[in-house]
PDB file of N, CA and C in Angstrom:
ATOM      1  N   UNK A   1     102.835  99.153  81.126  1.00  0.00           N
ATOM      2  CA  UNK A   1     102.713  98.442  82.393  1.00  0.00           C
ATOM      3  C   UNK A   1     101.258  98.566  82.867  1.00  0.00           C
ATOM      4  N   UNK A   2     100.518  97.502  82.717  1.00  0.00           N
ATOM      5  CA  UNK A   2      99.391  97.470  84.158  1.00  0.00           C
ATOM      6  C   UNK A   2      99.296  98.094  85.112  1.00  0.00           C
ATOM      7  N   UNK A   3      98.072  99.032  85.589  1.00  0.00           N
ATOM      8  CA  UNK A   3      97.847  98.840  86.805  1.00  0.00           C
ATOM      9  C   UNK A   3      97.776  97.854  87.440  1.00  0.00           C
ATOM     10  N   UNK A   4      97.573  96.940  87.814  1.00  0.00           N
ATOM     11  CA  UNK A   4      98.137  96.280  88.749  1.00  0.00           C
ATOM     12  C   UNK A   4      99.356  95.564  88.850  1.00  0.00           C
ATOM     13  N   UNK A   5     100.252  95.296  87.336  1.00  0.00           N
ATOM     14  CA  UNK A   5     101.474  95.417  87.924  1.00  0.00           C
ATOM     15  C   UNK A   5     102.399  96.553  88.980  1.00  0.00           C
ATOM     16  N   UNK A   6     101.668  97.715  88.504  1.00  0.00           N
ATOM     17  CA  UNK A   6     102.209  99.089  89.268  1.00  0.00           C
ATOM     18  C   UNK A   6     102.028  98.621  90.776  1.00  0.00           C
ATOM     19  N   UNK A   7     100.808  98.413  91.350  1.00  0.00           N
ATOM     20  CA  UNK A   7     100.377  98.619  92.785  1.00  0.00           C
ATOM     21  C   UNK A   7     100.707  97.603  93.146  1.00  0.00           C
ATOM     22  N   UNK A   8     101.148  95.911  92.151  1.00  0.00           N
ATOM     23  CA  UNK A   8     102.122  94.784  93.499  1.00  0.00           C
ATOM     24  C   UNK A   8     103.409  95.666  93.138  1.00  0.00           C
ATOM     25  N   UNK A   9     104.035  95.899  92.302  1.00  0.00           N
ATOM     26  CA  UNK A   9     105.331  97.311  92.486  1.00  0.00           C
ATOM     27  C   UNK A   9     105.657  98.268  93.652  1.00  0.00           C
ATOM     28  N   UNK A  10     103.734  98.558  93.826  1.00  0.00           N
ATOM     29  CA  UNK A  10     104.284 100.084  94.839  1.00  0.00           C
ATOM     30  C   UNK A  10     104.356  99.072  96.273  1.00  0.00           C
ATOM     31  N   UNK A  11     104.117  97.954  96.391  1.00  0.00           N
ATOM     32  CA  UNK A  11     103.883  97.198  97.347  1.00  0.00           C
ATOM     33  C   UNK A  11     104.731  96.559  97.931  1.00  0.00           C
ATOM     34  N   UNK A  12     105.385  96.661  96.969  1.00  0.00           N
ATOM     35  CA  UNK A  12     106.572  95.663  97.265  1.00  0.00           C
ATOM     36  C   UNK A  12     107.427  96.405  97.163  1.00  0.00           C
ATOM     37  N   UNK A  13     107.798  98.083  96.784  1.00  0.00           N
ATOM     38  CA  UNK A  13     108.525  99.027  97.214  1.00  0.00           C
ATOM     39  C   UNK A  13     108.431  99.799  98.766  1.00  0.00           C
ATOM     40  N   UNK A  14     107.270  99.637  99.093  1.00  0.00           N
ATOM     41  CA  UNK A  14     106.614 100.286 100.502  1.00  0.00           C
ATOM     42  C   UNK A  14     107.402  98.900 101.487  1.00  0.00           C
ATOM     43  N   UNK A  15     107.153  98.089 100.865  1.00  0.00           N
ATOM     44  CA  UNK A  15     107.172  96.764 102.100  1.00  0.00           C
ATOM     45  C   UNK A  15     108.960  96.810 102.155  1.00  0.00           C
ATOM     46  N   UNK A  16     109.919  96.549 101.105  1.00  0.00           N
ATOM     47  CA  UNK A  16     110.626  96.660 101.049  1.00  0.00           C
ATOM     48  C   UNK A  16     111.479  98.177 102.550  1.00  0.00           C
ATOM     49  N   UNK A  17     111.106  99.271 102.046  1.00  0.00           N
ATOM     50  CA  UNK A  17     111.245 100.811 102.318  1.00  0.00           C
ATOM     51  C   UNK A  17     111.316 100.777 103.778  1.00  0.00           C
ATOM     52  N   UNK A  18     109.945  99.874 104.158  1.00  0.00           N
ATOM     53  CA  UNK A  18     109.504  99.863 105.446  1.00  0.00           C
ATOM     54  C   UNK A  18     110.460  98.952 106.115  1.00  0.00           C
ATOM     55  N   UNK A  19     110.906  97.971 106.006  1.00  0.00           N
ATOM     56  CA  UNK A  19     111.779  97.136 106.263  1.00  0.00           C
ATOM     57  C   UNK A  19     113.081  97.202 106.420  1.00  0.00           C
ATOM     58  N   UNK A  20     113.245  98.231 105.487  1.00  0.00           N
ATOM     59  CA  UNK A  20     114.806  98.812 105.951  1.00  0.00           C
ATOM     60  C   UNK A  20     115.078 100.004 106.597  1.00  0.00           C
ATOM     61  N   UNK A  21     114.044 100.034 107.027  1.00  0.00           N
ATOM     62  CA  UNK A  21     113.919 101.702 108.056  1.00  0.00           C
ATOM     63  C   UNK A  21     113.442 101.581 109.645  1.00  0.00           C
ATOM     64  N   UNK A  22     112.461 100.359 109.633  1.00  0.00           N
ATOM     65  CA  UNK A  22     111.846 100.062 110.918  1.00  0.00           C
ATOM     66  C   UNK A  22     112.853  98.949 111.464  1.00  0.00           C
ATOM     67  N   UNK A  23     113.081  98.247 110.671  1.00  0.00           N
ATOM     68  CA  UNK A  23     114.486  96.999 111.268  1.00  0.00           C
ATOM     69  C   UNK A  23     115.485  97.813 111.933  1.00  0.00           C
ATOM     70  N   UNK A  24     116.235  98.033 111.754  1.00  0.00           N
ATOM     71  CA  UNK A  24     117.683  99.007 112.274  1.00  0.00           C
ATOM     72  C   UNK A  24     116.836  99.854 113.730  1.00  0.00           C
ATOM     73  N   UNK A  25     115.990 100.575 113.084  1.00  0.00           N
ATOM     74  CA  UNK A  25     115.510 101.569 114.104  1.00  0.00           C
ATOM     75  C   UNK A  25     115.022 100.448 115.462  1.00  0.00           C
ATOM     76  N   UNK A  26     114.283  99.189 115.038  1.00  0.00           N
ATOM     77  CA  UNK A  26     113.866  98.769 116.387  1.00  0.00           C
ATOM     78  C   UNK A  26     115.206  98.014 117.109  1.00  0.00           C
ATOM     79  N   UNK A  27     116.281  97.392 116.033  1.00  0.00           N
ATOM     80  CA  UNK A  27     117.133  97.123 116.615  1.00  0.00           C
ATOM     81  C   UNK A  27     117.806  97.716 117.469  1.00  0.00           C
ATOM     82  N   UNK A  28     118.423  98.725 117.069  1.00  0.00           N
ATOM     83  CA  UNK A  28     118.705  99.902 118.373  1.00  0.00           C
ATOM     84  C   UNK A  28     118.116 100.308 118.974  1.00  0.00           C
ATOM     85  N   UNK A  29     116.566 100.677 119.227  1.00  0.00           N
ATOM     86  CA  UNK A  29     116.013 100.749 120.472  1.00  0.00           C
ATOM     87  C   UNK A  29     116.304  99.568 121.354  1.00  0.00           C
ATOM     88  N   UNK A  30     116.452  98.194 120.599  1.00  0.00           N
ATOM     89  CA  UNK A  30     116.757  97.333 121.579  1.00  0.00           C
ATOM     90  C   UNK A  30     117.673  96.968 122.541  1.00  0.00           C
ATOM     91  N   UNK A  31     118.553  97.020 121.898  1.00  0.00           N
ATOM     92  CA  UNK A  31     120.109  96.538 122.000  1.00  0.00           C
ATOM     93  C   UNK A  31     121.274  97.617 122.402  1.00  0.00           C
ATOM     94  N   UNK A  32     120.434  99.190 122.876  1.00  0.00           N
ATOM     95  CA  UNK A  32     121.282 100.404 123.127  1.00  0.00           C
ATOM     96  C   UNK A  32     121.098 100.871 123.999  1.00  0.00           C
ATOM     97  N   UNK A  33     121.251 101.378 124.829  1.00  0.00           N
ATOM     98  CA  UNK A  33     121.359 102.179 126.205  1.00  0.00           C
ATOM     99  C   UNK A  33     120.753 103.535 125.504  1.00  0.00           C
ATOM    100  N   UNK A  34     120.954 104.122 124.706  1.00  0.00           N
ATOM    101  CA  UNK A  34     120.684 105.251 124.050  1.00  0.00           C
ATOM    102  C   UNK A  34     119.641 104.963 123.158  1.00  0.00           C
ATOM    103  N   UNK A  35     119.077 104.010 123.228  1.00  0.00           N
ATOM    104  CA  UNK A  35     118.539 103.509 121.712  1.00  0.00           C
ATOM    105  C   UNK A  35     117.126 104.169 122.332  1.00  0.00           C
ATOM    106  N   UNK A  36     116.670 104.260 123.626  1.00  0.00           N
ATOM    107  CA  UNK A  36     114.840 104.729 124.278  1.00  0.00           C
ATOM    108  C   UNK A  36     114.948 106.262 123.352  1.00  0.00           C
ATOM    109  N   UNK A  37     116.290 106.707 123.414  1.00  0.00           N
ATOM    110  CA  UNK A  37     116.048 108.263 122.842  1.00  0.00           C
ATOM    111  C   UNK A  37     115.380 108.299 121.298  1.00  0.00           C
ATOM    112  N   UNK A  38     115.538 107.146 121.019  1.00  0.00           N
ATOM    113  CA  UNK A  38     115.134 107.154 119.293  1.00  0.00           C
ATOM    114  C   UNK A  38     113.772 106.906 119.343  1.00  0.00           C
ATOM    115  N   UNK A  39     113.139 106.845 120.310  1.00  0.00           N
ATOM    116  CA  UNK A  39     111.383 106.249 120.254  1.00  0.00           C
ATOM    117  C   UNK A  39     110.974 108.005 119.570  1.00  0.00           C
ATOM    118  N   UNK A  40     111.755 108.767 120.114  1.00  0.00           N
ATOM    119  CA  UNK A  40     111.414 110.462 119.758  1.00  0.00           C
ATOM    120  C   UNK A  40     111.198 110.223 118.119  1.00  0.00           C
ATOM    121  N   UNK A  41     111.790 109.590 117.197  1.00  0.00           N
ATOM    122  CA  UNK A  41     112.461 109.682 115.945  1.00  0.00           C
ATOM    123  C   UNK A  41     110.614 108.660 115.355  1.00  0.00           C
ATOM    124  N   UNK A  42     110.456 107.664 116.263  1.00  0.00           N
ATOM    125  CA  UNK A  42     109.435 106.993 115.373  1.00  0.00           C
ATOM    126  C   UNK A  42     108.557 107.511 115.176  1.00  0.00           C
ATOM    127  N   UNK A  43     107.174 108.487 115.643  1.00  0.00           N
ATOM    128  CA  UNK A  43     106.470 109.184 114.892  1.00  0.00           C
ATOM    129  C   UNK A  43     106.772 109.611 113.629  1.00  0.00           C
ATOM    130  N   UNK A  44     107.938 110.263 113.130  1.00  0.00           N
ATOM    131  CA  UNK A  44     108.743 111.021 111.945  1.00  0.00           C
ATOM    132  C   UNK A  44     108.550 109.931 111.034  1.00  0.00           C
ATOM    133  N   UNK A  45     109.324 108.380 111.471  1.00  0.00           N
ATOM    134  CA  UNK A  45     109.273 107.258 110.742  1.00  0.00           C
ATOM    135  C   UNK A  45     108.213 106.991 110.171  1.00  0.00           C
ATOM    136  N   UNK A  46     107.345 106.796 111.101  1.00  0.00           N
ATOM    137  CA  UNK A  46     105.855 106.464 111.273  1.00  0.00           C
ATOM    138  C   UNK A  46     104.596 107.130 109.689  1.00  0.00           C
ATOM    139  N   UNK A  47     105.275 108.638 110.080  1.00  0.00           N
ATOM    140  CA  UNK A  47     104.651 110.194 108.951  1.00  0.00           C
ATOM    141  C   UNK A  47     105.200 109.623 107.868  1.00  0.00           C
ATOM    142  N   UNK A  48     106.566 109.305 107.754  1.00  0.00           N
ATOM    143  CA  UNK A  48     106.991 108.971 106.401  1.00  0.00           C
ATOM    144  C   UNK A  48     107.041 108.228 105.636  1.00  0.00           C
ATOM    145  N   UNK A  49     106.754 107.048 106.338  1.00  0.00           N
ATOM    146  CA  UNK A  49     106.373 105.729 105.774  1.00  0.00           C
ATOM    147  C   UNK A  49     104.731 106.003 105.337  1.00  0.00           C
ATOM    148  N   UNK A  50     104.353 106.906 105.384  1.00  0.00           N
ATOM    149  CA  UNK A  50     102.605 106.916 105.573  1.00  0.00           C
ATOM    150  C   UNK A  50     102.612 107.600 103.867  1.00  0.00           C
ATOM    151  N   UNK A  51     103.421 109.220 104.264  1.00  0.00           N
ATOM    152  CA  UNK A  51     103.701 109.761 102.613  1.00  0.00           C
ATOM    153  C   UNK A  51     104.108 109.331 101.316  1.00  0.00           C
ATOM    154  N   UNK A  52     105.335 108.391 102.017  1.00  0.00           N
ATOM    155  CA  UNK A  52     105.693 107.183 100.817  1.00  0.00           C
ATOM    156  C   UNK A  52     104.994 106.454 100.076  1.00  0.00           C
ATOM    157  N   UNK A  53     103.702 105.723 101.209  1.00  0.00           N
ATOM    158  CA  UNK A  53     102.551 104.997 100.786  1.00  0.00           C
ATOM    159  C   UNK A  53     101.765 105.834  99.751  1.00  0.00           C
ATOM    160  N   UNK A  54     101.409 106.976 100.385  1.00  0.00           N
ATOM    161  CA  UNK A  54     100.552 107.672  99.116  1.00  0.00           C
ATOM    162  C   UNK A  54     101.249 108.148  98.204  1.00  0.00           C
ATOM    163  N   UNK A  55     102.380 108.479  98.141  1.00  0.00           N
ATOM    164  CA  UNK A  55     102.856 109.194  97.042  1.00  0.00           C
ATOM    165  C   UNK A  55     103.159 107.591  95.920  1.00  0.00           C
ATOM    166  N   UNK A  56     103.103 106.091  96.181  1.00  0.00           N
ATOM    167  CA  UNK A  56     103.198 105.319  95.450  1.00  0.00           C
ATOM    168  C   UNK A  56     101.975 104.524  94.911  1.00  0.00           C
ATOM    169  N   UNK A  57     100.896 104.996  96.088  1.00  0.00           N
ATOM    170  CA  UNK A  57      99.585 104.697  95.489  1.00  0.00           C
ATOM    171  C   UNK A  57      99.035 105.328  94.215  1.00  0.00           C
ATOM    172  N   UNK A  58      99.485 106.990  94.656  1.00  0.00           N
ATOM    173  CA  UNK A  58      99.439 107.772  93.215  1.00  0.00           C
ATOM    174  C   UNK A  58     100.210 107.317  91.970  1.00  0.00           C
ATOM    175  N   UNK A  59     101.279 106.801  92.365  1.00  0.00           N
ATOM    176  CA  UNK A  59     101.644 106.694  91.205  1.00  0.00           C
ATOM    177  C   UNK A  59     101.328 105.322  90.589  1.00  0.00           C
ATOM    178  N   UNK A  60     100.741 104.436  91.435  1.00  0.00           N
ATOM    179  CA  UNK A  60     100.303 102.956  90.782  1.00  0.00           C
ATOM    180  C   UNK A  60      98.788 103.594  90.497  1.00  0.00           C
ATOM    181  N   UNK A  61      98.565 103.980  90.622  1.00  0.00           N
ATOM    182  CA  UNK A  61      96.644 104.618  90.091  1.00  0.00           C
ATOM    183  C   UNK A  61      96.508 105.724  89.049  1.00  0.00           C
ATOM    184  N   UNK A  62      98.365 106.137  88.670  1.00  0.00           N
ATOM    185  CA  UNK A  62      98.001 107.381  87.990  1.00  0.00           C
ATOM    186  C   UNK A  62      97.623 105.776  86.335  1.00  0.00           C
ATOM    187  N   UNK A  63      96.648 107.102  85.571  1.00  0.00           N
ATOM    188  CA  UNK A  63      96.193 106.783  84.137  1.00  0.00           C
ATOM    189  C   UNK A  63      97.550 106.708  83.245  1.00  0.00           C
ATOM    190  N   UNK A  64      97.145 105.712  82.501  1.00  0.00           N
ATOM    191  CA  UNK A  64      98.300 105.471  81.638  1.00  0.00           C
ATOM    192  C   UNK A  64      97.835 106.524  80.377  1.00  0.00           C
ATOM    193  N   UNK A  65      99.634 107.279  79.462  1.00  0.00           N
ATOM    194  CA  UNK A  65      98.592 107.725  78.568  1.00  0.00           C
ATOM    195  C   UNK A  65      98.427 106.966  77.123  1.00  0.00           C
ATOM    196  N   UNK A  66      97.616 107.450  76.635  1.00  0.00           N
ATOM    197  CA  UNK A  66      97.143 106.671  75.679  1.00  0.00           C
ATOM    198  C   UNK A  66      98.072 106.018  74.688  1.00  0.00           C
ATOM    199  N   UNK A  67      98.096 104.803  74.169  1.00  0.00           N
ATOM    200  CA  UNK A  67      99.166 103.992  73.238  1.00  0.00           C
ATOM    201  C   UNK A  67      99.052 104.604  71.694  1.00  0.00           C
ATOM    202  N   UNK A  68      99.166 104.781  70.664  1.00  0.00           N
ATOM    203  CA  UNK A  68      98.953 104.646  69.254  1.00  0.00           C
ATOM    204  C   UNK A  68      98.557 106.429  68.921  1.00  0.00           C
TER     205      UNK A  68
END
């Protein structure tokens, strides 16, 4: 596999990740009486979506090893 197949991969795993974690979460802040208590929870979101990113950058940048 390419590097740069890897990194539209990690990209479209992050975008994906992010999307199913920040959707729900803003929905219920919206739509809940209880939902303001979860603004506590988005920093956490926020950190982890950040680690995810690098831990998939590493792995779309790690060196391939050698073929033959």
């Amino acid at each position: 596999m390419t590097m740069q197949t890897r990194i539209i991969l990690a990209v479209a795993t992050w975008c994906l990740a992010a999307v199913a974690v920040v959707l729900p979460l803003v929905w219920l802040i919206n739509n809940r009486d209880w939902g303001i208590g979860l603004m506590l929870l988005v920093p956490f979101v926020v950190y982890g979506l950040m680690r995810l990113a690098r831990a998939l950058e590493g792995w779309a940048r790690a060196s391939e090893p050698p073929s033959g």
